[in-house]
C-alpha atoms as a PDB file:
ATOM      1  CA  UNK A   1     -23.436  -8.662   2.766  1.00  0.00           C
ATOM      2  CA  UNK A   2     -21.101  -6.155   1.208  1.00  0.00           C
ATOM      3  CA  UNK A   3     -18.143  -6.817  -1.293  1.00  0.00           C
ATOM      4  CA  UNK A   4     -15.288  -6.066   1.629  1.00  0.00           C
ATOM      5  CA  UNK A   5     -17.082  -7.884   4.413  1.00  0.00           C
ATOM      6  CA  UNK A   6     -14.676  -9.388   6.197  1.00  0.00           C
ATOM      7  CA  UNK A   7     -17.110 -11.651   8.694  1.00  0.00           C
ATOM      8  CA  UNK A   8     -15.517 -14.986   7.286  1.00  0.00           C
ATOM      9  CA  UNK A   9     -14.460 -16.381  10.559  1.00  0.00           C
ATOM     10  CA  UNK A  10     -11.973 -16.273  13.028  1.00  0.00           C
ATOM     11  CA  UNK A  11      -7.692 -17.251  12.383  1.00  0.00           C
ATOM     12  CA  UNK A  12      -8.406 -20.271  13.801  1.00  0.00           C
ATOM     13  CA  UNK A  13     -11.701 -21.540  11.608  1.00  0.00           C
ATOM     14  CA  UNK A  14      -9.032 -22.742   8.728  1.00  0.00           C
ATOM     15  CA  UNK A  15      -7.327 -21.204   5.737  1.00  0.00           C
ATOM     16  CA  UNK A  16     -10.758 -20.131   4.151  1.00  0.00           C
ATOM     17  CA  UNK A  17     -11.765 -18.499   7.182  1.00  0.00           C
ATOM     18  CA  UNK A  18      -8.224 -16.940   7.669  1.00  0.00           C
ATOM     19  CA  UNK A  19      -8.170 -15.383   4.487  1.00  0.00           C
ATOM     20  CA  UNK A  20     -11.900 -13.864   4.762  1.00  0.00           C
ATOM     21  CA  UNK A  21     -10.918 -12.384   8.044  1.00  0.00           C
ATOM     22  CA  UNK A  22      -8.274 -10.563   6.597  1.00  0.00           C
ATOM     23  CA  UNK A  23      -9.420  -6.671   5.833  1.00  0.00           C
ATOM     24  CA  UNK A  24     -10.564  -6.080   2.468  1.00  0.00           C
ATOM     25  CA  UNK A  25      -7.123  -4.471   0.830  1.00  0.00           C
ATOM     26  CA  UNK A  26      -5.131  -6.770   2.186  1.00  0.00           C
ATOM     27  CA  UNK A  27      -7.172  -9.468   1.214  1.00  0.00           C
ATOM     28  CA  UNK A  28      -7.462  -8.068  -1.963  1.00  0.00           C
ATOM     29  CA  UNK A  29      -3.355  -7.884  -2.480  1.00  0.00           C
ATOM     30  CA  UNK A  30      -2.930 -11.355  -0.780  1.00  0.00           C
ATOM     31  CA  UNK A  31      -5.176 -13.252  -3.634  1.00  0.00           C
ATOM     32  CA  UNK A  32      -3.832 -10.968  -6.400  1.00  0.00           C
ATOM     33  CA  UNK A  33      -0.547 -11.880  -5.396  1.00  0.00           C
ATOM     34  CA  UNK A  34      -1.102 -15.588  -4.593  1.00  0.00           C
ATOM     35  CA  UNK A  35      -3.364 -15.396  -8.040  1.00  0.00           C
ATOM     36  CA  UNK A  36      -0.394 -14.237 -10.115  1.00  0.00           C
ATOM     37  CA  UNK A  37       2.518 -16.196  -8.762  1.00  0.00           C
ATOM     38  CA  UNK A  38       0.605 -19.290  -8.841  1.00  0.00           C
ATOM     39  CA  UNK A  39      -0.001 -18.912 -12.760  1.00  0.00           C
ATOM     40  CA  UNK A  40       3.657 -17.830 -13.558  1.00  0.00           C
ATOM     41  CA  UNK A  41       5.171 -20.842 -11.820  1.00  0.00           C
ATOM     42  CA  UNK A  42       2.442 -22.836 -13.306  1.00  0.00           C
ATOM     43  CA  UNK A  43       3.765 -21.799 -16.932  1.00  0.00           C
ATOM     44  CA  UNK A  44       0.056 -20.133 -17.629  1.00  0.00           C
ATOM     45  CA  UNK A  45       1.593 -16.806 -17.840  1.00  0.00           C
ATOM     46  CA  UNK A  46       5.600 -16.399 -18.506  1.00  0.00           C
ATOM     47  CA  UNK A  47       7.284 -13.942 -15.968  1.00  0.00           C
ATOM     48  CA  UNK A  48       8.548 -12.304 -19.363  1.00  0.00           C
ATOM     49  CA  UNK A  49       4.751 -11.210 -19.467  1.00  0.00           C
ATOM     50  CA  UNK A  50       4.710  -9.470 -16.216  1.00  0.00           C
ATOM     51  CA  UNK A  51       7.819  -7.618 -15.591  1.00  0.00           C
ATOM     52  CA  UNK A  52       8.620  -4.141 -16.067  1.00  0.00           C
ATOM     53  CA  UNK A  53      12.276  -3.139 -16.758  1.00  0.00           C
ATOM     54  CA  UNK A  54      11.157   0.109 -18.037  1.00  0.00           C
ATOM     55  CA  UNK A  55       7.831   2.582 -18.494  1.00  0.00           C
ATOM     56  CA  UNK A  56       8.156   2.187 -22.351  1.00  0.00           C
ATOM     57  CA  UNK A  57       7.086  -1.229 -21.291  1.00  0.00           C
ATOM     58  CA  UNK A  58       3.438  -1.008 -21.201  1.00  0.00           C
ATOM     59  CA  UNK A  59       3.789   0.296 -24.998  1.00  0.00           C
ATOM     60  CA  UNK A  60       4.747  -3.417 -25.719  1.00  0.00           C
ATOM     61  CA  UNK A  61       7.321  -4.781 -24.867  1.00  0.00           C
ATOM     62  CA  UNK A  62       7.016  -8.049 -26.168  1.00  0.00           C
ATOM     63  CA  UNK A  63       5.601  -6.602 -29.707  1.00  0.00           C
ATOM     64  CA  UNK A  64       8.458  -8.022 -31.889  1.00  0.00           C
ATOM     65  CA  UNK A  65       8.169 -11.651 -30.494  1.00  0.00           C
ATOM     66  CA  UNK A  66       4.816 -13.182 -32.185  1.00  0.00           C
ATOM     67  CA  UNK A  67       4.925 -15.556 -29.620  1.00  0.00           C
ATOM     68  CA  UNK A  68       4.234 -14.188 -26.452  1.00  0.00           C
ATOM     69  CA  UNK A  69       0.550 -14.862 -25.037  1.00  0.00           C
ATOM     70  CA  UNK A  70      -0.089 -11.161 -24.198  1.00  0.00           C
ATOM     71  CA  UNK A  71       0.942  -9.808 -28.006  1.00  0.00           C
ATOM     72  CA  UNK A  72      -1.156 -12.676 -29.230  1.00  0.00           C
ATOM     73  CA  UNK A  73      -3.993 -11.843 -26.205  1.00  0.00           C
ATOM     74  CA  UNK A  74      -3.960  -8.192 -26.135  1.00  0.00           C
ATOM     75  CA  UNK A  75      -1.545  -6.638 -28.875  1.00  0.00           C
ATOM     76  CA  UNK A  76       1.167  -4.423 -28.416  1.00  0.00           C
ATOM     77  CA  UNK A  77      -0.181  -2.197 -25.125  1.00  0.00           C
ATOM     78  CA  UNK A  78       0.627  -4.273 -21.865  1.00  0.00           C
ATOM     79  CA  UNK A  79      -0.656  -1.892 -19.140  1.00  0.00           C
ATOM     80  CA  UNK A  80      -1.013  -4.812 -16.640  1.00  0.00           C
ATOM     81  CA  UNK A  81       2.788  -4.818 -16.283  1.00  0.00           C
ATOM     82  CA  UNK A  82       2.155  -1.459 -13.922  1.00  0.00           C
ATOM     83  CA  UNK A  83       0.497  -3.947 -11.427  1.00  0.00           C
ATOM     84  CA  UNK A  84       1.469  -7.339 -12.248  1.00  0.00           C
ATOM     85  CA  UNK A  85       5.435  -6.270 -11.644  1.00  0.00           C
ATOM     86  CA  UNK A  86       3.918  -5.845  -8.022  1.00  0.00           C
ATOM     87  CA  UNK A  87       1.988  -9.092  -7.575  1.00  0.00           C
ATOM     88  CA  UNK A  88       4.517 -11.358  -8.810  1.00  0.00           C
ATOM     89  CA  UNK A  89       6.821 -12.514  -6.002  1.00  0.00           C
ATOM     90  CA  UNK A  90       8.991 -15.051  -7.687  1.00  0.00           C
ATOM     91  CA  UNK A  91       8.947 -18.682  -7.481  1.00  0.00           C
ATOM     92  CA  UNK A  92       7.207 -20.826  -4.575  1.00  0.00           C
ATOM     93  CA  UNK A  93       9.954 -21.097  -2.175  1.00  0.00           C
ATOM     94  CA  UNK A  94      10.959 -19.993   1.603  1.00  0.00           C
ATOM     95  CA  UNK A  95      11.988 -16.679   0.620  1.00  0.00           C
ATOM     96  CA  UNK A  96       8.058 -16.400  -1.314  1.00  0.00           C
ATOM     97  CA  UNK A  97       6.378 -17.618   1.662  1.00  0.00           C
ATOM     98  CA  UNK A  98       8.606 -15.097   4.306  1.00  0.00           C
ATOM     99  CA  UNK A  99       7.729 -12.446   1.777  1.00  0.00           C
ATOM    100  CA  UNK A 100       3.863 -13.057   1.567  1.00  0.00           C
ATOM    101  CA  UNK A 101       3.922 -13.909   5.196  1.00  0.00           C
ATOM    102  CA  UNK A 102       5.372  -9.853   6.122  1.00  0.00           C
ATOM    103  CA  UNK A 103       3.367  -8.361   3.178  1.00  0.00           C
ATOM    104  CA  UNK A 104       0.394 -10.117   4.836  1.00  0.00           C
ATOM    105  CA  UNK A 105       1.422  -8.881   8.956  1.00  0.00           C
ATOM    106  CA  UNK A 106       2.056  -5.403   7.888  1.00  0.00           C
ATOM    107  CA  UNK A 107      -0.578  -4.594   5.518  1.00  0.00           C
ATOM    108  CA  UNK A 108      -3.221  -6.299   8.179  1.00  0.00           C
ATOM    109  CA  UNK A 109      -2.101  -4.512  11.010  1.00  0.00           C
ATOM    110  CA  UNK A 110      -2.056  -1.397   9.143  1.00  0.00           C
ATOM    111  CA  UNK A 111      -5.148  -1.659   7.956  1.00  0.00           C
ATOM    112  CA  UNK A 112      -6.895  -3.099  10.574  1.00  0.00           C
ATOM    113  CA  UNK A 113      -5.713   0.162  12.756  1.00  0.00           C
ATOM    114  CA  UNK A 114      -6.775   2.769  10.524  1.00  0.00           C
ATOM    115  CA  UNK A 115      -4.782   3.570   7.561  1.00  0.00           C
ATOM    116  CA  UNK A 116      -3.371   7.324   7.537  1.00  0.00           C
ATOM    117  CA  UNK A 117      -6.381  10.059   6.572  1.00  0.00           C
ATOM    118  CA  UNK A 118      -6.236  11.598   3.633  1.00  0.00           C
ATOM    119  CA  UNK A 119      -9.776  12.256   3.139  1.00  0.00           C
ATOM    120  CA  UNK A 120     -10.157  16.385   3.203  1.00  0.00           C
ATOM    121  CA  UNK A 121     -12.875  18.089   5.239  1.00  0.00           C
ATOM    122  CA  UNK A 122     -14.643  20.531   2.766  1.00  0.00           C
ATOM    123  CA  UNK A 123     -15.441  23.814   4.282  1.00  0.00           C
ATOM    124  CA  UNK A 124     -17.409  26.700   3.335  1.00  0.00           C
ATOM    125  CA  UNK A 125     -15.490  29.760   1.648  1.00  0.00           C
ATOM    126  CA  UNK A 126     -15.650  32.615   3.551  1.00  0.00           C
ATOM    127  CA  UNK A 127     -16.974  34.700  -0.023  1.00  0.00           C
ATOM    128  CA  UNK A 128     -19.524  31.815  -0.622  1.00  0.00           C
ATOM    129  CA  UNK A 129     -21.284  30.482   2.617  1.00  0.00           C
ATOM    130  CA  UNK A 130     -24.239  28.673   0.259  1.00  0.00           C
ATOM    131  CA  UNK A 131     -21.744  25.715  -0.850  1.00  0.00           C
ATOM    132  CA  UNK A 132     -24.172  22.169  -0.155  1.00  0.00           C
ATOM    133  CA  UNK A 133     -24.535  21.266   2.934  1.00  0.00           C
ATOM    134  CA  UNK A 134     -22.309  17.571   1.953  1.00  0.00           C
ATOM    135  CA  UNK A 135     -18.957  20.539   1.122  1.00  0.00           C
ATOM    136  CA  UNK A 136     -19.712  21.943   5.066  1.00  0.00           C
ATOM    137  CA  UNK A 137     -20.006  18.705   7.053  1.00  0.00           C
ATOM    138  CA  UNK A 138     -17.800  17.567  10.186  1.00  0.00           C
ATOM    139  CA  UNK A 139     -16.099  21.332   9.959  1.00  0.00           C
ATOM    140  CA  UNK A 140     -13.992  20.645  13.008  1.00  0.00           C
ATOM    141  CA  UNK A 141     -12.485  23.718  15.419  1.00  0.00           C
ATOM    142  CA  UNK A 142      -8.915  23.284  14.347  1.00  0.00           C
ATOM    143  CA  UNK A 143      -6.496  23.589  11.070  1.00  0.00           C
ATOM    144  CA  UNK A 144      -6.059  19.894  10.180  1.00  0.00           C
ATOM    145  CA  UNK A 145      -7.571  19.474   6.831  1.00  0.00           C
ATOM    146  CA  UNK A 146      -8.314  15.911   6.974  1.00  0.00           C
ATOM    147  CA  UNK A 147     -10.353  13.478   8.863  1.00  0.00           C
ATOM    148  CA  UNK A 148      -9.773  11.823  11.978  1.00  0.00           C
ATOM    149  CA  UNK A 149     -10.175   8.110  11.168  1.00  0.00           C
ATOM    150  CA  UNK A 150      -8.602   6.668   8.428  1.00  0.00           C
ATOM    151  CA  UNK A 151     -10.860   3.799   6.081  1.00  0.00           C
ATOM    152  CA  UNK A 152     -10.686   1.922   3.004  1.00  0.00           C
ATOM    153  CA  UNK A 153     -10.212   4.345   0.480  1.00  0.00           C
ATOM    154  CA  UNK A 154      -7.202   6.221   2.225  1.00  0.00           C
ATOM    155  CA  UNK A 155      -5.180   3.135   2.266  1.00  0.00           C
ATOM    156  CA  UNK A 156      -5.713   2.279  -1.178  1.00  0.00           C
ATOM    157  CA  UNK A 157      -4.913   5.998  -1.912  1.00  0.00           C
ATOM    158  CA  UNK A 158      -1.772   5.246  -0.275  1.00  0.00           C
ATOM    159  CA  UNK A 159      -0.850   2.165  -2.492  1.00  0.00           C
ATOM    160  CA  UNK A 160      -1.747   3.909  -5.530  1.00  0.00           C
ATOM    161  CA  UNK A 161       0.816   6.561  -4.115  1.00  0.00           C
ATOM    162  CA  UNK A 162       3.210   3.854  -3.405  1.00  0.00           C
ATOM    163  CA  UNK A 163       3.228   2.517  -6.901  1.00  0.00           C
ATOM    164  CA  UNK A 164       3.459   5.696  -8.938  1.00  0.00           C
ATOM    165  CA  UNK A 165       6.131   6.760  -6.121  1.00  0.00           C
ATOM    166  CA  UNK A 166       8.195   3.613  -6.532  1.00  0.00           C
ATOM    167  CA  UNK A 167       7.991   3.263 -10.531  1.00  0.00           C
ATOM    168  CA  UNK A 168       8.812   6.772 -11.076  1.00  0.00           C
ATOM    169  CA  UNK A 169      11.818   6.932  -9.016  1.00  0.00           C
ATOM    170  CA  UNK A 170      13.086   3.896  -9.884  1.00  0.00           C
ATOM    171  CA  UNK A 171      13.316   4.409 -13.863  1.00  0.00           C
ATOM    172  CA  UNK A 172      13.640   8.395 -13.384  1.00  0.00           C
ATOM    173  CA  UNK A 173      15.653   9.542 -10.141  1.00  0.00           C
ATOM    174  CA  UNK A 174      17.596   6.442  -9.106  1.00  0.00           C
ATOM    175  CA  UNK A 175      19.419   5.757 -12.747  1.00  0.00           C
ATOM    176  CA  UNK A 176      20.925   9.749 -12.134  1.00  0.00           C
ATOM    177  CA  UNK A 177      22.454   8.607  -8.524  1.00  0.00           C
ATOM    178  CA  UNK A 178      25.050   5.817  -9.789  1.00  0.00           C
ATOM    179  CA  UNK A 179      25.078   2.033  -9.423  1.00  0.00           C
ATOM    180  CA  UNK A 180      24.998   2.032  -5.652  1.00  0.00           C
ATOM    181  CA  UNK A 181      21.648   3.051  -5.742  1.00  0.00           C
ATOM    182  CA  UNK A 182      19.999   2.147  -8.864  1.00  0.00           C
ATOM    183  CA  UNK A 183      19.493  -1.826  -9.250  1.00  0.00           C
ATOM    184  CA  UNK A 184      17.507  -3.086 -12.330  1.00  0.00           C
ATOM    185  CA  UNK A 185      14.197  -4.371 -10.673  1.00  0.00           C
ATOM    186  CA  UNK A 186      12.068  -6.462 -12.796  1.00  0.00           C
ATOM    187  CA  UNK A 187       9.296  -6.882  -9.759  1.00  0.00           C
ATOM    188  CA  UNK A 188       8.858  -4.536  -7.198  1.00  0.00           C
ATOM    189  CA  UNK A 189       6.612  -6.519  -4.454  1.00  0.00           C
ATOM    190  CA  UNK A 190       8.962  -6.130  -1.671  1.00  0.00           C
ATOM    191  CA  UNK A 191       9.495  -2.121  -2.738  1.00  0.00           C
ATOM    192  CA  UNK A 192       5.312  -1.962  -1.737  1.00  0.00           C
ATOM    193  CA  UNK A 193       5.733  -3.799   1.124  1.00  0.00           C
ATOM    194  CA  UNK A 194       8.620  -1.978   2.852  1.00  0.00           C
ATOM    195  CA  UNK A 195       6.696   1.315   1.309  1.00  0.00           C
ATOM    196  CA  UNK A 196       3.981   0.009   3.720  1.00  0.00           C
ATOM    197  CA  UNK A 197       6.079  -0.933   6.860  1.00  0.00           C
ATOM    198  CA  UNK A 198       7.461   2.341   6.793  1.00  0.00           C
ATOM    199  CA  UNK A 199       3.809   4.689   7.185  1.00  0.00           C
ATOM    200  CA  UNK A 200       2.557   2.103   9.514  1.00  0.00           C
ATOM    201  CA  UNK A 201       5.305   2.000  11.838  1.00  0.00           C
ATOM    202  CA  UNK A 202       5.774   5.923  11.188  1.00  0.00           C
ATOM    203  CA  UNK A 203       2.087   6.319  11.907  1.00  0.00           C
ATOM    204  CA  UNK A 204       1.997   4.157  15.023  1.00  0.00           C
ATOM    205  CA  UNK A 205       5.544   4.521  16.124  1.00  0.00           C
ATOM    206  CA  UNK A 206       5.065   3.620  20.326  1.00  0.00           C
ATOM    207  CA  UNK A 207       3.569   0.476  19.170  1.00  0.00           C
ATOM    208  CA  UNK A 208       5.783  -3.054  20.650  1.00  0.00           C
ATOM    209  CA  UNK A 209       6.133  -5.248  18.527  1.00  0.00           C
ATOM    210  CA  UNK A 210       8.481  -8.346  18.615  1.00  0.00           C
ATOM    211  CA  UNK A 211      11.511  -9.447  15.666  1.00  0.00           C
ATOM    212  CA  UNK A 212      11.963 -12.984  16.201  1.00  0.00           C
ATOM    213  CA  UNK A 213      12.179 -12.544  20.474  1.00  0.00           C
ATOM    214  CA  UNK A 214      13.583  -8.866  20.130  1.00  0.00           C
ATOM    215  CA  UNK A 215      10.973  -6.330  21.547  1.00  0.00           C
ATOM    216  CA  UNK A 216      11.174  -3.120  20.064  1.00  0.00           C
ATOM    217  CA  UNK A 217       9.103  -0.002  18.831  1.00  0.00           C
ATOM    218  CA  UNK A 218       7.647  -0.024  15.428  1.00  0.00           C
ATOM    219  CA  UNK A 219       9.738   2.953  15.026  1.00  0.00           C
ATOM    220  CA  UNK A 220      12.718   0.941  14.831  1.00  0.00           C
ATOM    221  CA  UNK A 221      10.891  -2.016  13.149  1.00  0.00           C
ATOM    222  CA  UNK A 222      12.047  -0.937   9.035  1.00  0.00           C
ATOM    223  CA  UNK A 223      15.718  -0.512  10.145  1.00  0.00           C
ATOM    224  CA  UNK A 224      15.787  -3.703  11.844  1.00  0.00           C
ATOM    225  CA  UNK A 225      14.795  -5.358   8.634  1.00  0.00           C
ATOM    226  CA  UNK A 226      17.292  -3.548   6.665  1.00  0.00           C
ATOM    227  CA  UNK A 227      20.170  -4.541   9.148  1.00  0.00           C
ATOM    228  CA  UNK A 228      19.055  -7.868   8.631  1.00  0.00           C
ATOM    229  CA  UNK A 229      19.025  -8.219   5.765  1.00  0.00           C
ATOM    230  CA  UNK A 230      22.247  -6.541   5.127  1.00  0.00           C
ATOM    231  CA  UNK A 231      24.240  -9.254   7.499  1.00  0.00           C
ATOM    232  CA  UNK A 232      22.215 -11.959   5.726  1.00  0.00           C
ATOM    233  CA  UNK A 233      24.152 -11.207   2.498  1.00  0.00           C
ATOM    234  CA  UNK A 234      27.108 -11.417   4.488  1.00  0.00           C
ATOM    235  CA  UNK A 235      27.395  -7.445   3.801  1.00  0.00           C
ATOM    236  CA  UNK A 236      27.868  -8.276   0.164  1.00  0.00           C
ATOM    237  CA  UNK A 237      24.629  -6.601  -1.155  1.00  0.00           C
ATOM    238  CA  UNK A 238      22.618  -3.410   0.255  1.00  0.00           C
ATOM    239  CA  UNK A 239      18.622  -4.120   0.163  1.00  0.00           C
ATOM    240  CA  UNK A 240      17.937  -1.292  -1.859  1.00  0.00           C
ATOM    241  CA  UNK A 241      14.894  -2.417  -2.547  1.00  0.00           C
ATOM    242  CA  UNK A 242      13.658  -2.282   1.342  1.00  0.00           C
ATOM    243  CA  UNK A 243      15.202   1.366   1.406  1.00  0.00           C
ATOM    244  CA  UNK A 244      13.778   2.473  -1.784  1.00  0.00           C
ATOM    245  CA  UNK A 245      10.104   1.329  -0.622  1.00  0.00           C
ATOM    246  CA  UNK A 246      10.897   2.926   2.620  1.00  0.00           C
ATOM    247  CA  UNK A 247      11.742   6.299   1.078  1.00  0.00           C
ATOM    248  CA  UNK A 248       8.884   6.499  -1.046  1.00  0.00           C
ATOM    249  CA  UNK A 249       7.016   5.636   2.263  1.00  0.00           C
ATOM    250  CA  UNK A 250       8.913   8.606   4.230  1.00  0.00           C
ATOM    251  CA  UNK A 251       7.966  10.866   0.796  1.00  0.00           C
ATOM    252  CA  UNK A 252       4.285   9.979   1.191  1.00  0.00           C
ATOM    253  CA  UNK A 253       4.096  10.258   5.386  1.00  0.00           C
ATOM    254  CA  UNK A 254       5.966  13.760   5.157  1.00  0.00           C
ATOM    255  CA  UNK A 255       3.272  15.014   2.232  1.00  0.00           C
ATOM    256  CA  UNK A 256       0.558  13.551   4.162  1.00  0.00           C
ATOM    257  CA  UNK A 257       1.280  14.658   7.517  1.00  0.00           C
ATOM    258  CA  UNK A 258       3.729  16.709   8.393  1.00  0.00           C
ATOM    259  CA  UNK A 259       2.908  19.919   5.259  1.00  0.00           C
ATOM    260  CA  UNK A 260      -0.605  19.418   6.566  1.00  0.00           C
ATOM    261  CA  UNK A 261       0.278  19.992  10.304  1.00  0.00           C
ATOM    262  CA  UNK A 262       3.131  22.779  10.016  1.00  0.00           C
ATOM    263  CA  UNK A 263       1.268  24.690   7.343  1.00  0.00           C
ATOM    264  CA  UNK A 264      -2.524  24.481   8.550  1.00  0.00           C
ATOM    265  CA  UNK A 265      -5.498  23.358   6.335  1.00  0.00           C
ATOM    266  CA  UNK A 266      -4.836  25.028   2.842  1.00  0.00           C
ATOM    267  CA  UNK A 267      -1.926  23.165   2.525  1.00  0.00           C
ATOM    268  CA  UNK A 268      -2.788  19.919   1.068  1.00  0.00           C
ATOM    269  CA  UNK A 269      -0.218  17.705  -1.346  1.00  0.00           C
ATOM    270  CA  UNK A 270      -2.636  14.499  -0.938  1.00  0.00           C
ATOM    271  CA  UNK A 271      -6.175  13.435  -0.919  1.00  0.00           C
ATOM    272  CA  UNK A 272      -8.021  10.995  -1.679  1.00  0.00           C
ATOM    273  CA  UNK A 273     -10.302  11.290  -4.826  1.00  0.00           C
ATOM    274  CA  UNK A 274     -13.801  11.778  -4.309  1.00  0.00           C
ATOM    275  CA  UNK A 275     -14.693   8.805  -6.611  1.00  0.00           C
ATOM    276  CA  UNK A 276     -12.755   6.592  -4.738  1.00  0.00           C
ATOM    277  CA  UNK A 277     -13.758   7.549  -1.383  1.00  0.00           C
ATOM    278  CA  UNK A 278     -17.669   6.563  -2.759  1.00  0.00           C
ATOM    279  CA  UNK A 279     -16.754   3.809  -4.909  1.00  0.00           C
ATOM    280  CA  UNK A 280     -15.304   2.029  -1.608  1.00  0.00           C
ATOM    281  CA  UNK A 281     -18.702   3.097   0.513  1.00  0.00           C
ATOM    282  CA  UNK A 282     -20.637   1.709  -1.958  1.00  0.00           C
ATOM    283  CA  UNK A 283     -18.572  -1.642  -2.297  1.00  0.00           C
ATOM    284  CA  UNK A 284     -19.283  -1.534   1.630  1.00  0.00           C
ATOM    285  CA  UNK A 285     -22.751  -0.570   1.945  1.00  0.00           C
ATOM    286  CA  UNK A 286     -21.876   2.894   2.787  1.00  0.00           C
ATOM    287  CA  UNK A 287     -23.953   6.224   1.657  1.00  0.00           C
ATOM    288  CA  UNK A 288     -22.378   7.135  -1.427  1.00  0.00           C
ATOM    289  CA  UNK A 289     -22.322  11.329  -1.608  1.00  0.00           C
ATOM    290  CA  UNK A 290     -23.696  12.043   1.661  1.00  0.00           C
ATOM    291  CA  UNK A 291     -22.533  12.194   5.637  1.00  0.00           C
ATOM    292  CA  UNK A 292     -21.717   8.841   7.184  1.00  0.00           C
ATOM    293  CA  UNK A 293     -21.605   8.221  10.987  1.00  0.00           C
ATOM    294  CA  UNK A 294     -17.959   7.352  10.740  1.00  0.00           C
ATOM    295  CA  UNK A 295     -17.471  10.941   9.200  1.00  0.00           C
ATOM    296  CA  UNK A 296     -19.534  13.091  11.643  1.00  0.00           C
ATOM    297  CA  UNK A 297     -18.078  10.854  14.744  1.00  0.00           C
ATOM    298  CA  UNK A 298     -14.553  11.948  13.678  1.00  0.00           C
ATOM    299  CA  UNK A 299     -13.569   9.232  16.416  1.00  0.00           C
ATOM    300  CA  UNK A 300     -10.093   7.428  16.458  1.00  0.00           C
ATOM    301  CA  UNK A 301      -8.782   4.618  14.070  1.00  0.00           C
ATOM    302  CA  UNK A 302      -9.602   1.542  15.804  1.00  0.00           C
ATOM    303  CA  UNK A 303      -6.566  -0.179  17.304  1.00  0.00           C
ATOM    304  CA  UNK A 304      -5.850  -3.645  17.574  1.00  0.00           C
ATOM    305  CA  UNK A 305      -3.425  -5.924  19.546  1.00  0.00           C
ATOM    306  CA  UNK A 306       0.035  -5.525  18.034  1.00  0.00           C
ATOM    307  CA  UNK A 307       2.056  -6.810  20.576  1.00  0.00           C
ATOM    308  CA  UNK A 308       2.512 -10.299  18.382  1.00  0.00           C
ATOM    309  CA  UNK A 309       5.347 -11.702  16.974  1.00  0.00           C
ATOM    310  CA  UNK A 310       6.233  -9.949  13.181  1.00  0.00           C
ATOM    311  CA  UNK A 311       8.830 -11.929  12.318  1.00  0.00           C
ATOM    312  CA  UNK A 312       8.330 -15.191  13.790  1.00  0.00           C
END
């Protein structure tokens, strides 16, 4: 067994089961999430500890007050507050559970699909044919500069995408475009999520899928949430937290994508490291360095049933 098999058992088989048969990312984010809540509304960790109202944060924000378990844990540099303000999702309640229950839909459709590629396909320099033979593999007959089938690594290259994306626009872009669009966010949980929503439904955007008996295309899936949850404020407040995830998502799909496709292989904004890419075949049994099947197959992402309810 590997460290992301999944092979736990079917839905059906129990909670235990359920979450092993989750894919590895999203099973990852589920537990870190459930992990973290669970302790702040517990009173093992405050909330004050795992906010982030601002990137000075992680210098310490909490250094003045001798009380606070992470100055007294960890001194004055609190660089968990880059993750934790994601994992946190406030306290146990409906709106928690509806949030953990779309985080957990999306993510494990998206996932389970095949994540957008980012992984590049090395090819020899025209000046240097002698590069290693690993640089010259799966050198396909067209101008797309990334693989096929999209894995592990490439989704958690997009979530590290979406967090940087999301952090730095919220404490350096938004502020610059007025109130209307710049809320002070402690947590940004449902930012990542909505960030998520959007690629996948961009990605895979003839899929059906059905809002609480409304059958629609997962094209139209984000903007149905955002209308929603406009008229569930009574109009009142905008979700600018949906749309900000969602245009950090559009940022990432249109790097990822579209430059690669309209400008042709040397065009590349995005890819996913090298060390990640064999850190995550190695966590899954993979060869680390060398040609996998996967790679040389270049087949298509596998696709699942998505015709199920994601709202209900």
């Amino acid at each position: 067994n590997n460290f992301f098999d999944a092979r736990g058992g079917a839905a059906g088989g129990g909670p235990v089961q359920w979450f092993h048969s989750l894919p590895p990312v999203t099973r990852l984010w589920l537990g870190s999430t459930l992990i973290i809540t669970a302790l702040a509304n517990f009173d093992v960790l405050q909330w004050t500890d795992l906010d982030l109202t601002h990137l000075t944060d992680v210098l310490g924000k909490a250094s003045n007050n001798t009380s606070s378990s992470s100055v007294l844990l960890f001194g004055r540099l609190e660089i968990w507050r880059l993750l934790t303000c994601f994992l946190y999702i406030g306290k146990f309640g409906w709106h928690s559970i509806i949030n953990l229950h779309l985080m957990t839909q999306i993510s494990s459709r998206y996932e389970s699909m095949g994540p957008i590629c980012t992984r590049r396909i090395f090819v020899p320099h025209q000046n240097n044919p002698q590069l290693p033979q690993q640089q010259q593999r799966n050198n396909l007959n067209n101008n797309y500069p990334y693989y096929s089938k999209g894995e592990t690594s490439d989704y958690i290259c997009a979530l590290l995408f979406g967090v940087t994306g999301i952090l730095l626009s919220q404490f350096y872009l938004l502020p610059y475009l007025g109130d209307t669009f710049h809320h002070h966010y402690r947590f940004f949980h449902r930012h990542l999520t909505f960030y998520t929503l959007y690629i996948w439904s961009k990605h895979y955007p003839q899929h059906n899928v059905n809002l609480f008996g409304v059958v629609m295309k997962a094209a139209y899936l984000p903007f149905a949430y955002l209308v929603m949850g406009y008229a569930l404020s009574n109009g009142e407040v905008v979700p600018m937290d949906m749309i900000h995830g969602m245009f950090v998502g559009h940022l990432y799909y249109y790097l990822a994508c579209v430059v690669p496709t309209v400008l042709g292989r040397e065009r590349v904004v995005i890819w996913t490291p090298g060390v990640l890419i064999d850190l995550c075949h190695w966590l899954e049994g993979r060869r680390v360095g060398g040609v996998n099947d996967d790679d040389v197959d270049g087949g298509e992402p596998i696709v699942v049933d998505t015709d199920g309810v994601i709202g209900g």
